[in-house]
Protein backbone atom coordinates (compact mmCIF):
# COMPACT_ATOMS: atom_id res chain seq x y z
CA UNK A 1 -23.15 41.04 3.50
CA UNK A 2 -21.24 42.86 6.15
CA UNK A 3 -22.78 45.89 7.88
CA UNK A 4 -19.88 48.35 9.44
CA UNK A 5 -21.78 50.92 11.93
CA UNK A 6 -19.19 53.61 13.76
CA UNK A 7 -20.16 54.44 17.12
CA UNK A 8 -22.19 51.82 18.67
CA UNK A 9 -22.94 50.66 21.95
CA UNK A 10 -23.72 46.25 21.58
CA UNK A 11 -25.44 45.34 25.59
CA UNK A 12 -27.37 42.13 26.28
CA UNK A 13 -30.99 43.09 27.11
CA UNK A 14 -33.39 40.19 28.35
CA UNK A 15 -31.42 37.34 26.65
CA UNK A 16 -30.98 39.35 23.62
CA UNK A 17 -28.34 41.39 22.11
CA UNK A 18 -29.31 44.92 21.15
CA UNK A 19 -27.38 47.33 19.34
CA UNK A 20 -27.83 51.39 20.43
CA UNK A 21 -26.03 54.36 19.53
CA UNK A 22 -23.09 55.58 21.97
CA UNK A 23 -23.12 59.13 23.18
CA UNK A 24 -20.02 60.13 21.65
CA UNK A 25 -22.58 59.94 18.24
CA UNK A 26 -25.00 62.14 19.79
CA UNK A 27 -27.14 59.86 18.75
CA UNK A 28 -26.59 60.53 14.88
CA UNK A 29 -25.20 57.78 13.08
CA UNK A 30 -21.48 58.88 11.80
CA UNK A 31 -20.72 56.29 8.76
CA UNK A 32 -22.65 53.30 8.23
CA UNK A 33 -21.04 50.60 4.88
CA UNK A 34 -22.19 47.85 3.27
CA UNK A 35 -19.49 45.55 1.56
CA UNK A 36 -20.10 42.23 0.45
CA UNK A 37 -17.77 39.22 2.03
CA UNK A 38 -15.44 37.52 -0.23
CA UNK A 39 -14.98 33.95 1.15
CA UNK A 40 -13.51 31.02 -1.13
CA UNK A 41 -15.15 28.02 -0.04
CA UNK A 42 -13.27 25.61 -2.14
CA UNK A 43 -11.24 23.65 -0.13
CA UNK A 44 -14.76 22.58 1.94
CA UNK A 45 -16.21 20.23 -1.45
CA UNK A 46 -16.96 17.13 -1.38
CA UNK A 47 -13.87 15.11 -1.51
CA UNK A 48 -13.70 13.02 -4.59
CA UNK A 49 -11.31 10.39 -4.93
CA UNK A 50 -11.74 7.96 -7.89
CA UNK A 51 -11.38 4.12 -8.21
CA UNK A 52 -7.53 4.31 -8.97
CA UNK A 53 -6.32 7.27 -6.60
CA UNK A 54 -5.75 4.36 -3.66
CA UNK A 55 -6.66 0.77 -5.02
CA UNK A 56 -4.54 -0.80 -2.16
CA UNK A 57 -6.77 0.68 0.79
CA UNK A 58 -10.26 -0.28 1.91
CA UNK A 59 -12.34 1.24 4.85
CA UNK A 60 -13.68 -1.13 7.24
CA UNK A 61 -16.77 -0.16 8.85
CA UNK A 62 -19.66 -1.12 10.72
CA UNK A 63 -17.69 -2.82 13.67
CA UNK A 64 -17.99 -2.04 17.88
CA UNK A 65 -16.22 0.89 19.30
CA UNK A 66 -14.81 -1.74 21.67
CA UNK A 67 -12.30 -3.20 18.83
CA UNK A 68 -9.03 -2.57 18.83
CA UNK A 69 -6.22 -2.64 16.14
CA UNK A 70 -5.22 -6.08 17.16
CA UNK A 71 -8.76 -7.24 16.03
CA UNK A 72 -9.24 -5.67 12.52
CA UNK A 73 -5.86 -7.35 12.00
CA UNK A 74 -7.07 -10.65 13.28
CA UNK A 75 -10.24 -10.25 11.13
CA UNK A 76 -8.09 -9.71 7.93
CA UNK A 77 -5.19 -12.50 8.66
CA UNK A 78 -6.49 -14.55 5.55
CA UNK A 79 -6.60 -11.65 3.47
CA UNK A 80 -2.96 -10.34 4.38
CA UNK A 81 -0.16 -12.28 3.03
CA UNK A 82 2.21 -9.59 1.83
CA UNK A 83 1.44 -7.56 4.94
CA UNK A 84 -1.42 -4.92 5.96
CA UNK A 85 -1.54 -1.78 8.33
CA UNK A 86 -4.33 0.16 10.21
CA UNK A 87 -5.47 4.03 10.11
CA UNK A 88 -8.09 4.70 12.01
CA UNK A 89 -10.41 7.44 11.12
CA UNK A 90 -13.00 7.08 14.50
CA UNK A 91 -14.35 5.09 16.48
CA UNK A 92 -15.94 2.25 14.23
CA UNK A 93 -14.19 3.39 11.08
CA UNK A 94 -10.70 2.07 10.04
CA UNK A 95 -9.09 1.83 6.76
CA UNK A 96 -6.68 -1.71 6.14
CA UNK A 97 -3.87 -0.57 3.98
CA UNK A 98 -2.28 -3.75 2.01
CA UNK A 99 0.45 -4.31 0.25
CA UNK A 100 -1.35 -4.40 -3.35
CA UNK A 101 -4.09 -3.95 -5.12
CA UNK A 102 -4.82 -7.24 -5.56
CA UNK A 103 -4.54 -8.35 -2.00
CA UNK A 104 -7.33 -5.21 -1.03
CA UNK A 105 -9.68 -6.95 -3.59
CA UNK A 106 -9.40 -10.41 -2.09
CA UNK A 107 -10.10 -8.39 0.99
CA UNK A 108 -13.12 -7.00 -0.02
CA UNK A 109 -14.71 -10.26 -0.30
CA UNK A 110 -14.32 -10.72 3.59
CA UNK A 111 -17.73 -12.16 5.35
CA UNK A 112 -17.48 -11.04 8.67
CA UNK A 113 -20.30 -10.91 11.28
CA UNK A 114 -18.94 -7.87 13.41
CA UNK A 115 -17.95 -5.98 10.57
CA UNK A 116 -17.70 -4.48 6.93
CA UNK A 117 -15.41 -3.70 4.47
CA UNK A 118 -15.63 -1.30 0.78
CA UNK A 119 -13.45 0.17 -1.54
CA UNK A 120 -12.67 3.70 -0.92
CA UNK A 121 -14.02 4.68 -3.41
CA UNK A 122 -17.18 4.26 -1.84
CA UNK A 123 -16.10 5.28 1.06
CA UNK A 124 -17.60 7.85 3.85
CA UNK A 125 -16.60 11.53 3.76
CA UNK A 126 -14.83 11.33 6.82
CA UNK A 127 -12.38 8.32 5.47
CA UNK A 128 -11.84 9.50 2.06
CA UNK A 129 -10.43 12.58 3.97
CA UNK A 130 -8.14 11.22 5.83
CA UNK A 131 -7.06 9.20 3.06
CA UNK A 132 -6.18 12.75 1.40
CA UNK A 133 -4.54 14.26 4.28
CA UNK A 134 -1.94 10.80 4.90
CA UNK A 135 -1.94 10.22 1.62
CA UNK A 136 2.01 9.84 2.02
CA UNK A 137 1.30 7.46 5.13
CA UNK A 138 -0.78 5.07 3.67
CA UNK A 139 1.40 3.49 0.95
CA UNK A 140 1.52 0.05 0.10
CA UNK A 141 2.32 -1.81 3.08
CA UNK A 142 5.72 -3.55 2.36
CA UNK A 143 6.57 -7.57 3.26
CA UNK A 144 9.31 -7.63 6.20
CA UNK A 145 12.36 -8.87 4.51
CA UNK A 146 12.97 -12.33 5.59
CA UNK A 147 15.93 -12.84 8.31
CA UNK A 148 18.61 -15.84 9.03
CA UNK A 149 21.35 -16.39 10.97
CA UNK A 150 24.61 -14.60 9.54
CA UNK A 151 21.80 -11.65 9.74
CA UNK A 152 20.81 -12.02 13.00
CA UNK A 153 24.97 -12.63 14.15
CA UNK A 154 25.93 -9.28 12.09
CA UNK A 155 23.57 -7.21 13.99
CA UNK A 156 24.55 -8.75 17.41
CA UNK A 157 28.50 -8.73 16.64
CA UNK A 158 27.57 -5.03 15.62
CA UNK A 159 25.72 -3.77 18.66
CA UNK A 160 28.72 -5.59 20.95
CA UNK A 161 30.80 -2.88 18.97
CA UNK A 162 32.81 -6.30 17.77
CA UNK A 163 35.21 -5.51 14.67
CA UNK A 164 35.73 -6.98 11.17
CA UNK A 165 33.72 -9.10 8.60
CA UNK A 166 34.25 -12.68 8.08
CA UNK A 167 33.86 -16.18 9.46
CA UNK A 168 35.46 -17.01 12.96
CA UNK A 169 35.50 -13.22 13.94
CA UNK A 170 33.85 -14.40 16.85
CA UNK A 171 35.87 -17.00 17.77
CA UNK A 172 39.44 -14.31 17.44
CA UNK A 173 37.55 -12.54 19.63
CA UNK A 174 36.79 -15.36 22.36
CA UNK A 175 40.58 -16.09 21.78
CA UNK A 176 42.03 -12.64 22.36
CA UNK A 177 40.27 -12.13 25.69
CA UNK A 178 41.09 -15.86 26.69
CA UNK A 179 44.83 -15.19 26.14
CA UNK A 180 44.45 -11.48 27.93
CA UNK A 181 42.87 -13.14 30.67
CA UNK A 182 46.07 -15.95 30.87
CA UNK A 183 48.63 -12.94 30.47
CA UNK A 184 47.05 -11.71 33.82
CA UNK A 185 47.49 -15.00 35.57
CA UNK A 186 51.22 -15.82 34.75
CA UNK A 187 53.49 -15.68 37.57
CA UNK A 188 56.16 -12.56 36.71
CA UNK A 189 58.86 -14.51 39.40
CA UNK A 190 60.70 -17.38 38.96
């Protein structure tokens, strides 16, 4: 309930706050209403998130504030094969994001002294909302596509602003500034 009061004075007496009538009321009270506060409380439930909402994510829990990302990772390399990603929700609270459902299973199963791992599910409040709030950040994690060398010479003939496709490029290239570099030396005077 709210209680609206016109013409009051609100002064700090003795450590507490007392309310007296100003002297423009002449010490009458002018209007005084009671109306009762509509507040929607909703959005402040419980979060609820069911077994299938995220069945690739798991929150680890139960480890020192001292670990770092590097370490959760290291604790999960046998459980990580098509790749796995960190969000941390505090301090000793994580959840490992993996690239299937299948592969956060497995890493349930981890036996770790320095740290524990559930389904989220199960999770604490505090996880299961940030697992609603990135929702769009924590999607499966995807496998790096695999690299050789015609990739690796495409992007470095690219980023040398080199043109043209094809085998030997390179080597027209070496050629052309090899002959600019002889049409400097030759003598112009016989």
């Amino acid at each position: 309930m709210l209680l609206t009061v016109q013409h009051f004075v609100l002064r700090k007496r003795n450590k507490r706050w007392c309310m007296k009538l100003s002297p423009k009321s002449g010490n009458r009270l002018l209007t005084v209403s009671i109306q009762h506060v509509q507040n929607d409380y909703s959005p402040y439930e419980n979060v609820c998130i069911g077994p299938d909402a995220f069945p690739h994510v798991i929150e680890i829990y139960g480890f020192p504030q001292c670990f770092k990302t590097d370490d959760l990772l290291d604790a999960f390399t046998d459980y990580s094969d098509g790749g796995m990603k960190i969000e941390w929700v505090d301090d000793t609270h994580a959840l490992g994001i993996f690239s299937s459902e299948m592969a956060a299973l497995h890493a349930l199963s981890i036996c770790h002294p320095m740290l524990k791992a559930r389904a989220l599910a199960q999770a604490s409040k505090k996880a299961k909302g940030k697992a609603i709030k990135r929702a769009e950040f924590i999607q499966p994690v995807k496998e790096r596509p695999r690299t050789d060398c015609a990739v690796a010479r495409r992007m470095v003939t690219r980023a040398l602003g080199l043109q043209g496709r094809g085998r030997g490029h390179e080597l027209k290239y070496v050629e052309h500034k090899n002959l600019e570099g002889k049409k400097k030396h030759i003598p112009t005077s016989f």
